[in-house]
Protein backbone atom coordinates (compact mmCIF):
# COMPACT_ATOMS: atom_id res chain seq x y z
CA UNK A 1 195.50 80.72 113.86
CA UNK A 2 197.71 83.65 112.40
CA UNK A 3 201.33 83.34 113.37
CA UNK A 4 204.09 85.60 112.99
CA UNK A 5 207.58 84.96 112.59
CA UNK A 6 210.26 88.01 112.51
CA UNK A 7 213.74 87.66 111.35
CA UNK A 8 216.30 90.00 110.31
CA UNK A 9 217.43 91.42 113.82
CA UNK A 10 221.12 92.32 115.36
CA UNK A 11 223.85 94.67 116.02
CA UNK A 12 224.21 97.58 113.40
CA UNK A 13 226.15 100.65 113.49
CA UNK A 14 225.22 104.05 114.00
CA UNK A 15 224.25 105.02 110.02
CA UNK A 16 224.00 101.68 109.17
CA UNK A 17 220.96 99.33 107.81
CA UNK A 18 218.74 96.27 108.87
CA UNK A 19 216.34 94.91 106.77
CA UNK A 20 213.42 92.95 108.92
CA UNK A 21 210.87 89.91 107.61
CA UNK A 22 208.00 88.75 109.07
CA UNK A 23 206.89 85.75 107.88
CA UNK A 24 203.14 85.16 108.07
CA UNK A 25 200.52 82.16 107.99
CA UNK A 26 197.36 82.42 107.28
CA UNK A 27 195.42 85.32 105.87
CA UNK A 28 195.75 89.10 106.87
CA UNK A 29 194.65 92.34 106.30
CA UNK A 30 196.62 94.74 107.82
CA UNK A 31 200.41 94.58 109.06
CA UNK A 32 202.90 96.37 110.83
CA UNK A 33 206.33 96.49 112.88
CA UNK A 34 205.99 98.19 116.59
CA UNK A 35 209.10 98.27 118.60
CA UNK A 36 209.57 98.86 122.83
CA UNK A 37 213.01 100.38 123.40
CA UNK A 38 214.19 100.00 127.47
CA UNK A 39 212.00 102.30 129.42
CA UNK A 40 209.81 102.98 127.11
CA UNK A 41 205.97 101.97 125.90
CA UNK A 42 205.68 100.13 122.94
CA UNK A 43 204.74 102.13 119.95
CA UNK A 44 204.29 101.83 116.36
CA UNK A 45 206.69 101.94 113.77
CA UNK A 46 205.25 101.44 110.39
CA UNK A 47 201.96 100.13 109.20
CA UNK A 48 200.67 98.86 105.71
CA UNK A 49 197.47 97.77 104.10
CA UNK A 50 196.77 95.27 102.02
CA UNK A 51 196.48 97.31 98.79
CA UNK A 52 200.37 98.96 100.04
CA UNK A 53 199.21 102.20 101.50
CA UNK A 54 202.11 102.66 104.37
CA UNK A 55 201.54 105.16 107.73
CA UNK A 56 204.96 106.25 109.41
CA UNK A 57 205.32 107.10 112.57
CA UNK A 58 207.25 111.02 112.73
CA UNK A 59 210.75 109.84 114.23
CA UNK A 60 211.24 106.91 111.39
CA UNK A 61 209.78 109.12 108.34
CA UNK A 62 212.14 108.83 105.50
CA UNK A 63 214.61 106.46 107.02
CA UNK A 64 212.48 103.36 107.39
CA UNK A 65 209.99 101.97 104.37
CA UNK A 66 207.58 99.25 105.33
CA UNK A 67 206.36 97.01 102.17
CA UNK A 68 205.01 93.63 101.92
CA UNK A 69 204.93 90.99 99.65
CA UNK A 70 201.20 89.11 99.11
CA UNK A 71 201.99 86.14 97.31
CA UNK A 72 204.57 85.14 100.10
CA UNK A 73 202.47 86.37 102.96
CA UNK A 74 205.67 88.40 104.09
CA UNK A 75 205.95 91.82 105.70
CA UNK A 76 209.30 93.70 105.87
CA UNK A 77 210.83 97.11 107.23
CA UNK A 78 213.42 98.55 105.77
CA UNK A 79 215.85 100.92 107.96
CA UNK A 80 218.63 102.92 107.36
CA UNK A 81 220.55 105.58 108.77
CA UNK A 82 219.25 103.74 111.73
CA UNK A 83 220.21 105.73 115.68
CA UNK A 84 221.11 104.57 118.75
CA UNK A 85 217.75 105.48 119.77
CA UNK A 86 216.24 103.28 117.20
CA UNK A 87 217.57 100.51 119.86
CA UNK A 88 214.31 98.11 120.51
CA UNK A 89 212.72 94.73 120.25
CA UNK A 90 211.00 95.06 117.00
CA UNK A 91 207.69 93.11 116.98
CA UNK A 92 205.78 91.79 113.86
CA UNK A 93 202.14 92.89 114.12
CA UNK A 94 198.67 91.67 112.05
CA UNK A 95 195.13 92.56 112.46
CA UNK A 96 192.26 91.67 110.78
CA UNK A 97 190.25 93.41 108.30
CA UNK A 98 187.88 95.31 110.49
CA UNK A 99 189.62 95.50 113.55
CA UNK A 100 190.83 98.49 115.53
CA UNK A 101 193.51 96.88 117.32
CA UNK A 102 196.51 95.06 116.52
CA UNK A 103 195.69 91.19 117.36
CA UNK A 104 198.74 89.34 116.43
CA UNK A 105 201.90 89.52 117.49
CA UNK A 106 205.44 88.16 116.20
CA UNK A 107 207.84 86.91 119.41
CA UNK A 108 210.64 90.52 118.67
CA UNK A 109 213.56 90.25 117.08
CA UNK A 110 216.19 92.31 118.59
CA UNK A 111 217.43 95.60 117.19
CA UNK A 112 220.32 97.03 118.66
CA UNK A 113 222.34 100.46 117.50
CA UNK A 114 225.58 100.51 118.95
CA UNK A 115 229.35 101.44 117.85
């Protein structure tokens, strides 16, 4: 059973940076962070292959790199310059190789962009 454990969560300032980790058991393919702000549908943030290839979503593209490290079995997301709006639970994501939807999920850790 893959779990998914996200870390790296709090109170930043507008401009400011947050560096998240995901640690992972088991073995997967894919990873990613989504995120659900209040009022909103969850969406995704940042996804990565195995290999590194990352995918952006438009309102995070050049502020926020997603990378992961293999040997540790740990997936991060770097943001900066982070924005109020950027305000969300941030959830740790896996899926297998294969598989068209997202079929693990981390608990959220708690992003919050506030002065």
């Amino acid at each position: 059973q893959v779990q998914l454990v996200e870390s790296g969560g709090g109170l930043v300032q507008p401009g400011g940076s947050l560096r998240l980790s995901c640690a992972a058991s088991g073995t997967i393919f894919s990873m990613g962070w989504h995120r659900q702000a209040p009022g909103k549908e969850r969406e995704l943030v940042a996804a990565i292959t195995w290999s590194g290839k990352p995918d952006y979503t438009d309102s995070v593209k050049g502020r926020v790199t997603i990378s992961r490290d293999n040997a540790k079995n740990t997936l991060y997301l770097q943001m900066n310059s982070l924005k109020p709006e950027d305000t969300a639970v941030y959830y740790c994501s896996a899926r297998d190789f294969g598989h068209l939807r997202w079929n693990y999920w981390g608990q959220g850790t708690q992003v919050t962009v506030s002065s």
